[in-house]
PDB file of N, CA and C in Angstrom:
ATOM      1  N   UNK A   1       0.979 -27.321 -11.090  1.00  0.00           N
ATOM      2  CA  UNK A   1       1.574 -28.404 -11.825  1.00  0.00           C
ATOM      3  C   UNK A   1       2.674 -27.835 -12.718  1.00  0.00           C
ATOM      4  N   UNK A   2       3.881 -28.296 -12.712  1.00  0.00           N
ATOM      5  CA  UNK A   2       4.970 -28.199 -13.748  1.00  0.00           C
ATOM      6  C   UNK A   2       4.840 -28.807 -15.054  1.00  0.00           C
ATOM      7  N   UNK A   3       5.937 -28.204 -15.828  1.00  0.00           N
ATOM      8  CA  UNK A   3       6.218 -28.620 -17.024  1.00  0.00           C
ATOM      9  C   UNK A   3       6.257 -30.372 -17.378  1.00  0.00           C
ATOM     10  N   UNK A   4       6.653 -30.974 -16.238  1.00  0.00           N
ATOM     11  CA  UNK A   4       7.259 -31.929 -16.250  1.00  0.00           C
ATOM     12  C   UNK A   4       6.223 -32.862 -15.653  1.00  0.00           C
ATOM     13  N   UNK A   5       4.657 -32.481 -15.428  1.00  0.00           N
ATOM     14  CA  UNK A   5       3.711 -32.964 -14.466  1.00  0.00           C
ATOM     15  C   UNK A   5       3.851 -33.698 -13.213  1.00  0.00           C
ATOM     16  N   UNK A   6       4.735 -32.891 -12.569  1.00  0.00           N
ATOM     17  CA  UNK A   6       4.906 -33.765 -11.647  1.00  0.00           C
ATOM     18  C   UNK A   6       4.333 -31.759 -10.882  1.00  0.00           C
ATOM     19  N   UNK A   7       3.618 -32.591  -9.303  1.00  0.00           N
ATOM     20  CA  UNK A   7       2.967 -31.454  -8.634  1.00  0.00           C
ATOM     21  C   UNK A   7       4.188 -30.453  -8.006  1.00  0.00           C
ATOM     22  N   UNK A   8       3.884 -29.452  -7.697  1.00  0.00           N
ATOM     23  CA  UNK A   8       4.885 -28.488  -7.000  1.00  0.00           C
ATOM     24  C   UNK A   8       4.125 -28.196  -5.081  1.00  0.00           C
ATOM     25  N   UNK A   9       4.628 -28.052  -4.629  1.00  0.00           N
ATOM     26  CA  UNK A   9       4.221 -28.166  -3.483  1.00  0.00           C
ATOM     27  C   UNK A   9       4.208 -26.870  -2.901  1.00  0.00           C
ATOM     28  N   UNK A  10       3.346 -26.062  -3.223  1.00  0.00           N
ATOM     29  CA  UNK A  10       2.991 -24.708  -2.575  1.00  0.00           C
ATOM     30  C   UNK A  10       3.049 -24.392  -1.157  1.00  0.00           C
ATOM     31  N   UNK A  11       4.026 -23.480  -0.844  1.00  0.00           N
ATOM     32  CA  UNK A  11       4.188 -23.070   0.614  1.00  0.00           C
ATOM     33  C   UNK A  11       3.226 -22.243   0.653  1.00  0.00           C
ATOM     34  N   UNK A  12       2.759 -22.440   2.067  1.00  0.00           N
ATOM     35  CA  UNK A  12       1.361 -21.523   2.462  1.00  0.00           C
ATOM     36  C   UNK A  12       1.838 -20.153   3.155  1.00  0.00           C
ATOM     37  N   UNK A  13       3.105 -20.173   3.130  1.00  0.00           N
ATOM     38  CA  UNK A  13       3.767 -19.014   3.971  1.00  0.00           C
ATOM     39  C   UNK A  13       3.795 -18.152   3.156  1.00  0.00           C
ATOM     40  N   UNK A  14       4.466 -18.512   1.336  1.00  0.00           N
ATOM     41  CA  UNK A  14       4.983 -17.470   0.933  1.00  0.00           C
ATOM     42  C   UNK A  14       3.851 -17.460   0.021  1.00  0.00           C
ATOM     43  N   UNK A  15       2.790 -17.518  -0.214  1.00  0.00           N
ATOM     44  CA  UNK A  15       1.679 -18.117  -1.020  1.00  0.00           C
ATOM     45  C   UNK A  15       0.938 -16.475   0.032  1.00  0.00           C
ATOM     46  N   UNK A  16       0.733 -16.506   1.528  1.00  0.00           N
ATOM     47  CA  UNK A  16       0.015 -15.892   2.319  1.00  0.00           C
ATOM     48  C   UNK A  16       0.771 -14.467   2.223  1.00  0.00           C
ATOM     49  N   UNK A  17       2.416 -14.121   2.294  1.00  0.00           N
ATOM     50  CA  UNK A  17       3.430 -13.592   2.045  1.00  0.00           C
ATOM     51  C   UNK A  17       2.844 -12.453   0.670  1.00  0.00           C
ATOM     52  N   UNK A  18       2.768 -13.081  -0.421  1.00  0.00           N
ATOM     53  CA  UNK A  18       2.277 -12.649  -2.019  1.00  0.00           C
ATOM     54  C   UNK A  18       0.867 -11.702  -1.647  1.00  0.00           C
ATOM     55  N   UNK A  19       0.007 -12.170  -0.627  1.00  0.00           N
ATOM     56  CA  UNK A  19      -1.081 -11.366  -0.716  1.00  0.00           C
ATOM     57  C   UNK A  19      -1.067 -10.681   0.135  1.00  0.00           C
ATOM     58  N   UNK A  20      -0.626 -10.253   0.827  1.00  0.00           N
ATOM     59  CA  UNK A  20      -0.190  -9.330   1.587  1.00  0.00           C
ATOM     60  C   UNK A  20       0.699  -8.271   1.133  1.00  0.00           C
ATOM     61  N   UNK A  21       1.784  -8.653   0.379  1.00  0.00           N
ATOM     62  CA  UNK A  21       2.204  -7.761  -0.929  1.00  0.00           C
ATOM     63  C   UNK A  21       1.637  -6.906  -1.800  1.00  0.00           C
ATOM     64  N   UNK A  22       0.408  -7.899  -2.070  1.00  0.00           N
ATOM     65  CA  UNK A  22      -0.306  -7.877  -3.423  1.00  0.00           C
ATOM     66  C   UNK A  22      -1.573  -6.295  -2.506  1.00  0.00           C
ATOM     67  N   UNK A  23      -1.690  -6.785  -1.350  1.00  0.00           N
ATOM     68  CA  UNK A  23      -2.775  -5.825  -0.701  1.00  0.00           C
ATOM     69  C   UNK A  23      -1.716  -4.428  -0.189  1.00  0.00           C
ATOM     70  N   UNK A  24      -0.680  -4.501   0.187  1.00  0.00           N
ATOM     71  CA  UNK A  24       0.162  -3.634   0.052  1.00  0.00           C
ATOM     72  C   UNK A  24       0.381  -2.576  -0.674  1.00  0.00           C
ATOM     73  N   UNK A  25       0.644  -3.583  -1.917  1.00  0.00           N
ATOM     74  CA  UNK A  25       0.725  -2.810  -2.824  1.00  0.00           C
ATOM     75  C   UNK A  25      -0.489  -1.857  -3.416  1.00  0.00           C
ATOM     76  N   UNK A  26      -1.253  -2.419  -3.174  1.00  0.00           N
ATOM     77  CA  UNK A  26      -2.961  -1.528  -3.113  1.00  0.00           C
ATOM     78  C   UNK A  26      -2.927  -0.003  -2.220  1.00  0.00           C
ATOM     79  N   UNK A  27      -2.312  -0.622  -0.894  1.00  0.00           N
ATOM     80  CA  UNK A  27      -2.310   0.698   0.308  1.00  0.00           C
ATOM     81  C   UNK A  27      -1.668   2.331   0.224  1.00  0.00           C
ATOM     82  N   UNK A  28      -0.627   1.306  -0.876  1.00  0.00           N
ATOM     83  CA  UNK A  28       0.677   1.873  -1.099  1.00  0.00           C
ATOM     84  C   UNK A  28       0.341   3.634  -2.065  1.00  0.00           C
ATOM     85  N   UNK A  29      -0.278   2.783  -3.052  1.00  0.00           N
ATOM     86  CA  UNK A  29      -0.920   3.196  -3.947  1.00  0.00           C
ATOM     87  C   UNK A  29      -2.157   4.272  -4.153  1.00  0.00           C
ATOM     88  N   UNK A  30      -3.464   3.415  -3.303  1.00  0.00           N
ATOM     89  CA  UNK A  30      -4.094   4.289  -2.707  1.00  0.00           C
ATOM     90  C   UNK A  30      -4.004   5.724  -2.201  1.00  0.00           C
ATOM     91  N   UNK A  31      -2.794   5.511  -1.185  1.00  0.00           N
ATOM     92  CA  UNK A  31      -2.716   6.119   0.136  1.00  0.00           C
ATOM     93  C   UNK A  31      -2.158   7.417   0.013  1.00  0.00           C
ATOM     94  N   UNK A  32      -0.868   7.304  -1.331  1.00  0.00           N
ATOM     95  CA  UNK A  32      -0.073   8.038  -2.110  1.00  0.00           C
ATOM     96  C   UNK A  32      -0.984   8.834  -2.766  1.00  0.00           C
ATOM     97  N   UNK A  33      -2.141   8.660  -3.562  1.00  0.00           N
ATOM     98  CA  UNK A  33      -3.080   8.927  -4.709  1.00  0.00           C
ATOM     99  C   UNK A  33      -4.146   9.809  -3.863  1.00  0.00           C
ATOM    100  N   UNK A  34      -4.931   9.332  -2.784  1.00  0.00           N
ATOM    101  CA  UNK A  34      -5.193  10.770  -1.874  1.00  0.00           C
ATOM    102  C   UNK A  34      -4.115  11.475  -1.270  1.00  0.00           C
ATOM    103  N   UNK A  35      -2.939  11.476  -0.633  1.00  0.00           N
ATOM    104  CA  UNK A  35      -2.444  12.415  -0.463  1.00  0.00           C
ATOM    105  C   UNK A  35      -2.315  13.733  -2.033  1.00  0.00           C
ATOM    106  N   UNK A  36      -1.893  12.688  -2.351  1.00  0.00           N
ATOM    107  CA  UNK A  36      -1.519  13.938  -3.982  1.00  0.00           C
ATOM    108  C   UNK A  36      -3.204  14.663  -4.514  1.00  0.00           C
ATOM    109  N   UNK A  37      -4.360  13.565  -4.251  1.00  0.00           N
ATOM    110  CA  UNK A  37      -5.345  14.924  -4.369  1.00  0.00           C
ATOM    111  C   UNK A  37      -5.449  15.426  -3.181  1.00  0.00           C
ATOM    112  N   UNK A  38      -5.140  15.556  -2.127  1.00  0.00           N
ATOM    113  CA  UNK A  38      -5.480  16.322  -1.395  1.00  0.00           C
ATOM    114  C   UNK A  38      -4.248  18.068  -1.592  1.00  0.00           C
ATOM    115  N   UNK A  39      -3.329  17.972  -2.216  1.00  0.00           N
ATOM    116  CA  UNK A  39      -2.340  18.062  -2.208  1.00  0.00           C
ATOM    117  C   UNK A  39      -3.071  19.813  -3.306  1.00  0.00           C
ATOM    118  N   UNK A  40      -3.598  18.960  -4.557  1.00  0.00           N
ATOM    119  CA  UNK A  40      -4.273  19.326  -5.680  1.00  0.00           C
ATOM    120  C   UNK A  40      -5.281  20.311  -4.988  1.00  0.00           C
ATOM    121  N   UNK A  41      -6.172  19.926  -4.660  1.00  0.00           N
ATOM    122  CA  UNK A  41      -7.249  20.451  -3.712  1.00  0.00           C
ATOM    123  C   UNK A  41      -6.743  21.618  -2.859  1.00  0.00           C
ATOM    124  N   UNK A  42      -5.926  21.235  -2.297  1.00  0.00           N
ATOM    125  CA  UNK A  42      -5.736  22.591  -1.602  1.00  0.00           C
ATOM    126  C   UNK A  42      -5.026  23.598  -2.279  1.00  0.00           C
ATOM    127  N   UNK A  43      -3.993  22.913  -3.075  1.00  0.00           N
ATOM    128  CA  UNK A  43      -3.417  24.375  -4.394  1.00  0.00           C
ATOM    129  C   UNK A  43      -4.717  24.854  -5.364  1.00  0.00           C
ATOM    130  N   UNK A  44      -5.659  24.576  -5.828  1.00  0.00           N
ATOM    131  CA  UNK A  44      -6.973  24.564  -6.758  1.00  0.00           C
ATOM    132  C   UNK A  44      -7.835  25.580  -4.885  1.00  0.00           C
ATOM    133  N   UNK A  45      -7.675  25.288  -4.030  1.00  0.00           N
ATOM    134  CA  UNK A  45      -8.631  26.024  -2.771  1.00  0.00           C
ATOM    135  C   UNK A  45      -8.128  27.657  -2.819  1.00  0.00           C
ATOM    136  N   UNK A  46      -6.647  27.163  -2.682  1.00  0.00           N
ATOM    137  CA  UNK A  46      -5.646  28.593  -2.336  1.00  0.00           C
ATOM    138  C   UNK A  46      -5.912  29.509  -3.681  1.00  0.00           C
ATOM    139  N   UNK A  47      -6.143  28.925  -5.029  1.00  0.00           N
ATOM    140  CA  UNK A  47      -6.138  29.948  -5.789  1.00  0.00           C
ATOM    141  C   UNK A  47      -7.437  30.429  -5.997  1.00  0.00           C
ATOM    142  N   UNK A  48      -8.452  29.316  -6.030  1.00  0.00           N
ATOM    143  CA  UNK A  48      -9.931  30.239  -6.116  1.00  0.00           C
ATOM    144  C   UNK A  48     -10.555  30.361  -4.720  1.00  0.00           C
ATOM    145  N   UNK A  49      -9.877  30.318  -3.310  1.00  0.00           N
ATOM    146  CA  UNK A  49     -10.447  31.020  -2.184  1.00  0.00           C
ATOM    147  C   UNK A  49     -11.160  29.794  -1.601  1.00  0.00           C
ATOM    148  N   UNK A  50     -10.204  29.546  -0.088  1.00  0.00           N
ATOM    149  CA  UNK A  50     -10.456  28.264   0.275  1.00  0.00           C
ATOM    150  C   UNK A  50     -12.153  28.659   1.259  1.00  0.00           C
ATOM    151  N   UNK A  51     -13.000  26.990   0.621  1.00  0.00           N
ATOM    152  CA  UNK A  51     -14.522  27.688   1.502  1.00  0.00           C
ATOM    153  C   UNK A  51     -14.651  26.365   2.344  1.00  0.00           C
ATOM    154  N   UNK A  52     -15.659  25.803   3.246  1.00  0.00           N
ATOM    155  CA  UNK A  52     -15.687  24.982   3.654  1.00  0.00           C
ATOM    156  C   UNK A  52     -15.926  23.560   3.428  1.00  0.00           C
ATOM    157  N   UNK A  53     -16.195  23.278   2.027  1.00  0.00           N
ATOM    158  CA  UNK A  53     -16.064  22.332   0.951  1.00  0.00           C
ATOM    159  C   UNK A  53     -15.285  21.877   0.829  1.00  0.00           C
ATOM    160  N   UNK A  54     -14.459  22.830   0.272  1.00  0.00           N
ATOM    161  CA  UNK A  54     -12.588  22.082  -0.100  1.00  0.00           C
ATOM    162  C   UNK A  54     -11.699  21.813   1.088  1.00  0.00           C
ATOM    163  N   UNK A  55     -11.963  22.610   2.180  1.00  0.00           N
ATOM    164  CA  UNK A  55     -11.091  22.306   3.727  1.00  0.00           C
ATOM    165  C   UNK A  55     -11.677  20.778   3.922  1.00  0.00           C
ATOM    166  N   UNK A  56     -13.210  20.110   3.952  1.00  0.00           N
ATOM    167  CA  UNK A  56     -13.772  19.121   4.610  1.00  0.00           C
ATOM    168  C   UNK A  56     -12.569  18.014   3.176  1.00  0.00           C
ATOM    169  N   UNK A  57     -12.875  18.399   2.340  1.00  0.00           N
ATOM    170  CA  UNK A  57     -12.726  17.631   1.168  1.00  0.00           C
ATOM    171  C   UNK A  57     -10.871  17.193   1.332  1.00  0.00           C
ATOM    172  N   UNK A  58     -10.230  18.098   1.828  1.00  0.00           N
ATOM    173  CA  UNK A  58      -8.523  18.100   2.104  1.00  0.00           C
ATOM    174  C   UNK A  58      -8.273  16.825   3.094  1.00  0.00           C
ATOM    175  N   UNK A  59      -9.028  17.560   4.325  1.00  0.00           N
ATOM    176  CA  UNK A  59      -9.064  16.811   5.633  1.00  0.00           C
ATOM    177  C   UNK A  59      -9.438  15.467   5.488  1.00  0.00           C
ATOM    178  N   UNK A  60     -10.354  15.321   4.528  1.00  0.00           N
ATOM    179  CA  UNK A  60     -10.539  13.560   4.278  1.00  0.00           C
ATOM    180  C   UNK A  60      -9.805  13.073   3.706  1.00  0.00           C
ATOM    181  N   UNK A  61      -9.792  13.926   2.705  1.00  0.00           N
ATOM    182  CA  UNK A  61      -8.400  13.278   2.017  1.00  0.00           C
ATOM    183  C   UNK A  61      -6.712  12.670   2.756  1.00  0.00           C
ATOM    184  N   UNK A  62      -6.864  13.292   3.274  1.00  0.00           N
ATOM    185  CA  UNK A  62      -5.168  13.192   4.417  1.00  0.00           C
ATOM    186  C   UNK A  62      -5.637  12.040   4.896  1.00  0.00           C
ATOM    187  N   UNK A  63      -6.873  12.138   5.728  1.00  0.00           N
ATOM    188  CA  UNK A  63      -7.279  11.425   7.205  1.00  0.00           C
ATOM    189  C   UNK A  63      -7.101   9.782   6.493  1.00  0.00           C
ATOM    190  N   UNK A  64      -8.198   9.540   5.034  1.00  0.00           N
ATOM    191  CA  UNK A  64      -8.206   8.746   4.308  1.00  0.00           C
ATOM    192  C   UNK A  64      -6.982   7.780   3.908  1.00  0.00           C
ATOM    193  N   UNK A  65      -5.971   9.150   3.585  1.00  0.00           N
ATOM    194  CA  UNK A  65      -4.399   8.327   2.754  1.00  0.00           C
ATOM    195  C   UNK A  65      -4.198   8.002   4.104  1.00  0.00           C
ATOM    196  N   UNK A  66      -3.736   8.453   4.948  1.00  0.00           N
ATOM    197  CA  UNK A  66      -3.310   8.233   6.051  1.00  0.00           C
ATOM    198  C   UNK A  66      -3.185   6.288   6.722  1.00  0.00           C
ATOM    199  N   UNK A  67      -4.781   6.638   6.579  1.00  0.00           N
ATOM    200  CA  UNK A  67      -5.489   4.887   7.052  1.00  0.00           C
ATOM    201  C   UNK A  67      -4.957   4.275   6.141  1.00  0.00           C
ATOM    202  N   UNK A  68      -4.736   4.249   4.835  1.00  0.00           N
ATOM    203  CA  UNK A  68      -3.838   3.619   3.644  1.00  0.00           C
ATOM    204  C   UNK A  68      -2.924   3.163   3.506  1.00  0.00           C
ATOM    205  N   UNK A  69      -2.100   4.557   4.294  1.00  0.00           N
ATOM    206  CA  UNK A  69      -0.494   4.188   3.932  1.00  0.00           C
ATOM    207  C   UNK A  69      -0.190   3.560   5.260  1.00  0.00           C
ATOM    208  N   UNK A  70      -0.244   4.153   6.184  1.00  0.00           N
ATOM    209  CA  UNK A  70       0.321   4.022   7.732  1.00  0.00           C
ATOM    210  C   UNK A  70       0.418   2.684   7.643  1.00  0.00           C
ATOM    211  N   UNK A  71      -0.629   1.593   7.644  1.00  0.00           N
ATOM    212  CA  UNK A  71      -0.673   0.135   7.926  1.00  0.00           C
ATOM    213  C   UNK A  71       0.518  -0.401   6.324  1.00  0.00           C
ATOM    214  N   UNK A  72       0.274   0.009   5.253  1.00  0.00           N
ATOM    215  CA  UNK A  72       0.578  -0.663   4.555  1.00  0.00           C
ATOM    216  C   UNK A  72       2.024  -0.188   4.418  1.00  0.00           C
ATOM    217  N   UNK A  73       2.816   0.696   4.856  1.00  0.00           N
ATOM    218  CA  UNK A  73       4.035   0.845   4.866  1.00  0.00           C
ATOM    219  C   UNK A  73       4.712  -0.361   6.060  1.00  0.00           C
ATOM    220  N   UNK A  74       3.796  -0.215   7.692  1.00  0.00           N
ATOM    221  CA  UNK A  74       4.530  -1.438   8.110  1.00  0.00           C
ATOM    222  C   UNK A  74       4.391  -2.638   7.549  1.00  0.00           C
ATOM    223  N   UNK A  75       3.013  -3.352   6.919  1.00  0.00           N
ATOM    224  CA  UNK A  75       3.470  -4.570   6.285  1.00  0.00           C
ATOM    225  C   UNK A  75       4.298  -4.374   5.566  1.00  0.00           C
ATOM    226  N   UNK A  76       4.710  -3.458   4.712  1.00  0.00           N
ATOM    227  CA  UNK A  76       5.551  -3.943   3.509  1.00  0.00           C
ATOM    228  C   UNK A  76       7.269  -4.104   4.025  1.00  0.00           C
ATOM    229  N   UNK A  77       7.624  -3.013   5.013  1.00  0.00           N
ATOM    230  CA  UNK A  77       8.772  -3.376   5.734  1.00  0.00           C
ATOM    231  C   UNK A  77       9.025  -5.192   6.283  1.00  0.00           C
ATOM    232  N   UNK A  78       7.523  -5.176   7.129  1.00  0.00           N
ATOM    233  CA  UNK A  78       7.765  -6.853   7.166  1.00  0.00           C
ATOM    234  C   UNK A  78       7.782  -7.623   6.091  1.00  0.00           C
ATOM    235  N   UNK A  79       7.113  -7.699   5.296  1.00  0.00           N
ATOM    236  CA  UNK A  79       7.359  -8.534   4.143  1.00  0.00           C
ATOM    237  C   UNK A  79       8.520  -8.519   3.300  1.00  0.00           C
ATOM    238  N   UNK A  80       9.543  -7.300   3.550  1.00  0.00           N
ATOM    239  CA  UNK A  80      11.041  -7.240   3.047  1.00  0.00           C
ATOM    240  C   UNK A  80      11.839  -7.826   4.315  1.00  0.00           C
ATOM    241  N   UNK A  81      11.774  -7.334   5.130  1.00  0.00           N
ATOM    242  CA  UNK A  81      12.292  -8.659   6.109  1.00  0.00           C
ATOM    243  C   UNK A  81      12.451  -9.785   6.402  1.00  0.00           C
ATOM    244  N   UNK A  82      11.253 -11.103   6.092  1.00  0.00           N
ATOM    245  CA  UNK A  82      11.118 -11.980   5.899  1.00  0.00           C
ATOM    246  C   UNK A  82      11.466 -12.252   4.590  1.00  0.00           C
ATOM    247  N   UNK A  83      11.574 -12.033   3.495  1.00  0.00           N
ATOM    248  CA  UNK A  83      12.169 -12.105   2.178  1.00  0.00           C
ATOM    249  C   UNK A  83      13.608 -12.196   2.744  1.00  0.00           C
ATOM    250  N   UNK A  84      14.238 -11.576   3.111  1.00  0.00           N
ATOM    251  CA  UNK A  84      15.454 -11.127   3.595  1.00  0.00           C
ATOM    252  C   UNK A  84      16.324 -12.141   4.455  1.00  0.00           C
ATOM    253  N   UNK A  85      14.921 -12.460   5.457  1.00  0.00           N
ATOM    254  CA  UNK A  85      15.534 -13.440   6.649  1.00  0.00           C
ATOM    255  C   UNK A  85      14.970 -14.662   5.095  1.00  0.00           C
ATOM    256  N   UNK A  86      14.676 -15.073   4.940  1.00  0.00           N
ATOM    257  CA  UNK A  86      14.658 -16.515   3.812  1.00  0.00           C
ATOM    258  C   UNK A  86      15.441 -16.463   3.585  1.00  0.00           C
ATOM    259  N   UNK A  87      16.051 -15.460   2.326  1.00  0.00           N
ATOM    260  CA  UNK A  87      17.474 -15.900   1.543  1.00  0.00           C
ATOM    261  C   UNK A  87      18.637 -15.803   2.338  1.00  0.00           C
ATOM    262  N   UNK A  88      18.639 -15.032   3.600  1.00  0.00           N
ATOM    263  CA  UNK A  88      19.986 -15.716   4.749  1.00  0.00           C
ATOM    264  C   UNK A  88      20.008 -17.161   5.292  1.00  0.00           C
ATOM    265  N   UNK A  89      18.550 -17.617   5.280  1.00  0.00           N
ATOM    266  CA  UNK A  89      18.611 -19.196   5.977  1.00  0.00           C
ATOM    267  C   UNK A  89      18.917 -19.886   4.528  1.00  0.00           C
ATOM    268  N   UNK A  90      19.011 -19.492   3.050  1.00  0.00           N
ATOM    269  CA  UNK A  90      18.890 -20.157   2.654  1.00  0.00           C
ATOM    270  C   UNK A  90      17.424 -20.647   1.731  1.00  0.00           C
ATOM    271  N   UNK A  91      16.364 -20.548   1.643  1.00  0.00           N
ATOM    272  CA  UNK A  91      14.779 -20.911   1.756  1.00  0.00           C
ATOM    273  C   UNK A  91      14.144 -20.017   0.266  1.00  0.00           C
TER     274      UNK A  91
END
């Protein structure tokens, strides 16, 4: 509802658009945040002597960001695209 009470008419596109962003932006985040500990982990392995703890602990880490980012970098390309294609039609 507006200022003016009169209703606003919510598009379900860009309404669906926002959370997909919004989960994006989660992936984004995530995905970035294990790479960089894994990153940590293995400089902290290399100096006190890498054992089979910190290798399992790296490897998840990557494998982990990985599943994170990979998907959420292509949504977010699409979701700048369609932003993109809107304000050329106009929308």
């Amino acid at each position: 509802m507006t200022v003016s009470g009169h209703q606003r008419s919510e598009d379900p596109v860009r309404h669906q658009r926002e959370r997909v962003r919004t989960l994006v932006s989660y992936g984004i985040r995530s995905g970035t945040a294990l790479f960089g500990l894994a990153t940590t982990l293995l400089i902290i392995g290399l100096l006190v002597g890498l054992n089979g703890t910190i290798t399992s602990l790296v490897l998840a880490c990557i494998i982990l960001g990985s599943v994170a980012l990979a998907p959420a970098m292509v949504f977010h390309y699409g979701v700048k695209a369609a932003d993109r294609e809107d304000r050329a039609a106009g929308r």
